[in-house]
N, C-alpha and C. Protein backbone atom coordinates (compact mmCIF):
# COMPACT_ATOMS: atom_id res chain seq x y z
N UNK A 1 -17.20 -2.27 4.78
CA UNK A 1 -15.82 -2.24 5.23
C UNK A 1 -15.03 -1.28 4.34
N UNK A 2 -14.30 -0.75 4.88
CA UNK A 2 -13.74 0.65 4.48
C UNK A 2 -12.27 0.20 4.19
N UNK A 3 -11.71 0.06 2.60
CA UNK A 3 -10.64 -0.59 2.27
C UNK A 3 -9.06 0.50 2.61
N UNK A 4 -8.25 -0.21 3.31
CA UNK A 4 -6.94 0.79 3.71
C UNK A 4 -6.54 0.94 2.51
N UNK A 5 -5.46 2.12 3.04
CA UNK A 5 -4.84 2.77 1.69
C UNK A 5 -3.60 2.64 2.32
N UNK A 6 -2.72 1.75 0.79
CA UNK A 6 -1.62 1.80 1.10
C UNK A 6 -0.64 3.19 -0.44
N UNK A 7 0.51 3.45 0.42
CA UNK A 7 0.65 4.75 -0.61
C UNK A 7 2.26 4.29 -0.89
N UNK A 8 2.60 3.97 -2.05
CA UNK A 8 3.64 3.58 -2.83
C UNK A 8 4.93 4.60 -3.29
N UNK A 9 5.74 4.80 -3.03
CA UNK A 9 6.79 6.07 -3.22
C UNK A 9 7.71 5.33 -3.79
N UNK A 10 8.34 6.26 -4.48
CA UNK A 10 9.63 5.65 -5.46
C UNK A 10 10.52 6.93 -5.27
N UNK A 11 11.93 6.84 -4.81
CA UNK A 11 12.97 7.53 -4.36
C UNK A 11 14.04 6.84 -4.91
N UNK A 12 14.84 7.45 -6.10
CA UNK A 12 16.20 7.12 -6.06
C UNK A 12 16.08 5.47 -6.71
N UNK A 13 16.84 4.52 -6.10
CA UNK A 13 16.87 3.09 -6.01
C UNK A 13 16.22 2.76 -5.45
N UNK A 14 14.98 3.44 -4.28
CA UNK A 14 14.15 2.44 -3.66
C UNK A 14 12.74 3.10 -3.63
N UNK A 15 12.19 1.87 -3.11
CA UNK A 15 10.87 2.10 -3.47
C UNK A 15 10.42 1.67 -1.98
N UNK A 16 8.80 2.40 -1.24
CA UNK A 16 8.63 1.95 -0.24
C UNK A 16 7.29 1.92 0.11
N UNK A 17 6.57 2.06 1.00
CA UNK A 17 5.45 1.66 0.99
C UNK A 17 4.71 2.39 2.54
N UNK A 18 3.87 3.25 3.25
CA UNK A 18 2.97 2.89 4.35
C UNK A 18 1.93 3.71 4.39
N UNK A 19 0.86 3.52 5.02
CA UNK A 19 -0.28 3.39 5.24
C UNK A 19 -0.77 4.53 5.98
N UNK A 20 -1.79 5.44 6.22
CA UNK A 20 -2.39 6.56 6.81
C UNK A 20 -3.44 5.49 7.75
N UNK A 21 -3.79 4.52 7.21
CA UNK A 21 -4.79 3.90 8.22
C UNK A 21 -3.99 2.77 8.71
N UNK A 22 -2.71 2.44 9.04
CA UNK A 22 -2.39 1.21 9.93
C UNK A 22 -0.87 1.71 10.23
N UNK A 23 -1.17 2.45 11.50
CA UNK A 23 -0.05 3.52 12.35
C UNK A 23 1.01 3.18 11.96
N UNK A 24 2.56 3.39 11.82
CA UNK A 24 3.79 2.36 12.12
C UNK A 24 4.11 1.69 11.26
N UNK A 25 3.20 1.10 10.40
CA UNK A 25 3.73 -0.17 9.25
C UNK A 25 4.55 0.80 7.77
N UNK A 26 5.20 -0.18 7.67
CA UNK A 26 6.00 0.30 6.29
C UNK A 26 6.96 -0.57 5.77
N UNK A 27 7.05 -0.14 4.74
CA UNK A 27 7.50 -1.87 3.69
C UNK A 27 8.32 -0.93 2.60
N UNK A 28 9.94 -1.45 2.22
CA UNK A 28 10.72 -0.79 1.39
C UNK A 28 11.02 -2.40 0.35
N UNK A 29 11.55 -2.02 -0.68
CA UNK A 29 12.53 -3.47 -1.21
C UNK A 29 12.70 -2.28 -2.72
N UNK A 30 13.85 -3.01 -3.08
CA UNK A 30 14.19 -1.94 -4.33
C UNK A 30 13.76 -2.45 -5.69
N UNK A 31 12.58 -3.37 -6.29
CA UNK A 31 12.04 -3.23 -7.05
C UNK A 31 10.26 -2.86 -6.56
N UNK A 32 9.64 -2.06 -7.67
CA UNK A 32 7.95 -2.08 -7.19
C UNK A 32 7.57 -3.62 -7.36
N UNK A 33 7.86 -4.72 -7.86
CA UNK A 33 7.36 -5.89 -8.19
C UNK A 33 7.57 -6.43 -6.49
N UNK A 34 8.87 -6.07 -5.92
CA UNK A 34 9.25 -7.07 -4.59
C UNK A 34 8.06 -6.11 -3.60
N UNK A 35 8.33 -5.24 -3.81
CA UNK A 35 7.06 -4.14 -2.91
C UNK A 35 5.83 -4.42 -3.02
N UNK A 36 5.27 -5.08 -3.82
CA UNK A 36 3.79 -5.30 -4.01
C UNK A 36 3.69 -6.40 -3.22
N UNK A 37 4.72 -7.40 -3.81
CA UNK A 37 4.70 -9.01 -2.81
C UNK A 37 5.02 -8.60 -1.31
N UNK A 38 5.59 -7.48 -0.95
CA UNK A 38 5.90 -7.24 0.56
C UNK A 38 4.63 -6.90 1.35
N UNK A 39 3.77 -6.11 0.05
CA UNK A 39 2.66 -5.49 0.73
C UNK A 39 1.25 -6.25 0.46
N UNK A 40 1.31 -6.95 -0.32
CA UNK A 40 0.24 -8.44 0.30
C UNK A 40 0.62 -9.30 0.94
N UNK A 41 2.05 -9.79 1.09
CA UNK A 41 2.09 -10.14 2.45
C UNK A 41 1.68 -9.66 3.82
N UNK A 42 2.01 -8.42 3.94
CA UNK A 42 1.59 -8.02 5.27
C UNK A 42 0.27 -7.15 5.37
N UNK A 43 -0.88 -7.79 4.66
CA UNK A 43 -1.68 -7.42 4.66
C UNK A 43 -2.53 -8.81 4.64
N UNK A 44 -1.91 -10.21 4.35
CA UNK A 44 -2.60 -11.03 4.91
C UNK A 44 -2.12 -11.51 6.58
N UNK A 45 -0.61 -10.93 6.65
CA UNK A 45 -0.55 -11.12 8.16
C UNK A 45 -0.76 -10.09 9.50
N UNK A 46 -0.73 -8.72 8.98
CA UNK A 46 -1.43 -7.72 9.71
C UNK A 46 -3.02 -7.69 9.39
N UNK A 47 -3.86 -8.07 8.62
CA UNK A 47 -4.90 -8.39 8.13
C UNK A 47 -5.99 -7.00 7.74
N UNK A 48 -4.90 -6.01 6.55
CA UNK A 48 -5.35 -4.90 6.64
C UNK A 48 -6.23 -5.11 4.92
N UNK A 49 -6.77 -5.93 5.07
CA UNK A 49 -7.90 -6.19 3.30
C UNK A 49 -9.09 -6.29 3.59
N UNK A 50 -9.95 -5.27 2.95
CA UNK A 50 -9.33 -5.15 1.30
C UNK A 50 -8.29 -3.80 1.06
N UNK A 51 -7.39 -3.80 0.67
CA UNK A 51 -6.52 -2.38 0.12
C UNK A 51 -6.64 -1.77 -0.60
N UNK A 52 -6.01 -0.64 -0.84
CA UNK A 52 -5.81 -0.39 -2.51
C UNK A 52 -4.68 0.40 -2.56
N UNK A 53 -3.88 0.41 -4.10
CA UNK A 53 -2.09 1.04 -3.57
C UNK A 53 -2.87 2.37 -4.45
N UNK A 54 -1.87 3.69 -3.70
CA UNK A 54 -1.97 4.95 -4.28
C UNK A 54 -1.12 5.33 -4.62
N UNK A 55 -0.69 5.22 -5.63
CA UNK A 55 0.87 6.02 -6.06
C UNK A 55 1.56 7.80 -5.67
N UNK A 56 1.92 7.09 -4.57
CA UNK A 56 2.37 8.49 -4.06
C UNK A 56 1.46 9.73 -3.60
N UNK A 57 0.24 9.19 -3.46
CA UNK A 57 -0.70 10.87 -2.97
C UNK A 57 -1.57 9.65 -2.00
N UNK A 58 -1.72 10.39 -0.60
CA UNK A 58 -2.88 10.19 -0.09
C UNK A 58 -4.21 10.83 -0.17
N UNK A 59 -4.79 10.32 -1.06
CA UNK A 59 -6.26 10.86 -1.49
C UNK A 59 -7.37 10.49 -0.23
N UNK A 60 -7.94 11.60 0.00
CA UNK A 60 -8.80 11.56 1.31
C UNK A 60 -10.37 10.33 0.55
N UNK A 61 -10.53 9.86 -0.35
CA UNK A 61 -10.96 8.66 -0.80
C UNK A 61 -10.50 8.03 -1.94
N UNK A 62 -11.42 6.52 -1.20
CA UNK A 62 -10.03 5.75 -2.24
C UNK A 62 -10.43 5.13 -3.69
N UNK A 63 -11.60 5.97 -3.77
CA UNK A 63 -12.20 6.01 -5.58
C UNK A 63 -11.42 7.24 -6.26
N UNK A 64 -10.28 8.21 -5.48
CA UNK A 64 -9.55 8.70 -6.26
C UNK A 64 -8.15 8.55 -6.15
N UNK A 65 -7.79 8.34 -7.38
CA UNK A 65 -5.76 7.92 -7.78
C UNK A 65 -5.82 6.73 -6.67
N UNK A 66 -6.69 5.91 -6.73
CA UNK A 66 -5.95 4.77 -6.12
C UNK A 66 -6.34 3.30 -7.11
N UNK A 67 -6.32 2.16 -6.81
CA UNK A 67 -6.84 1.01 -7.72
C UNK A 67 -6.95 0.10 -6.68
N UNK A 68 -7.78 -0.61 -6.77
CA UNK A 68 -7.87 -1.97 -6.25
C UNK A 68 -6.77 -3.16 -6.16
N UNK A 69 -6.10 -3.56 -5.02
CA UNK A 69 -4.63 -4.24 -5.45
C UNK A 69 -5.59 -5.76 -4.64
N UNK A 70 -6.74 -6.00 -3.64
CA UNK A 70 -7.21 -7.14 -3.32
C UNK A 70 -8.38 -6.74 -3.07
N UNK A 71 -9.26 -7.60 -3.36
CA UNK A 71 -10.72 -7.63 -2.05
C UNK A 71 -10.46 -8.85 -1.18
N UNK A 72 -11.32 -9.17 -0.56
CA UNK A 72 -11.17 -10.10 0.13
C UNK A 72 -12.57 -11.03 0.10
């Protein structure tokens, strides 16, 4: 199973969050701490795990600049 990549941006006061592999979804809140809890939430209710967050680069794999944020 091929873990999604979620990609983490920080702008200004906010911080936000979406995905190259799960069309449409995206997740903002203005600390990275509320953003992480936004984005395991909707990754146990869109059911996109295992993940991993990339800080700001979508790396075409996700053994580079990314980390493990769940397995499942």
């Amino acid at each position: 199973m091929q873990a999604t990549r979620v990609v983490i941006h920080h702008e200004q006061d906010t911080w936000w969050a979406d995905s190259p592999d799960v069309s449409g979804w995206t997740a903002a809140a203005q600390t990275r701490d509320d953003l992480l809890a936004l984005v395991a939430e909707a990754s146990d209710f869109v059911g996109f795990y295992p993940y991993v967050i990339c800080e700001g680069i979508v790396p075409s794999s996700v053994q580079i600049g990314c980390s493990v944020a769940r397995a499942a």
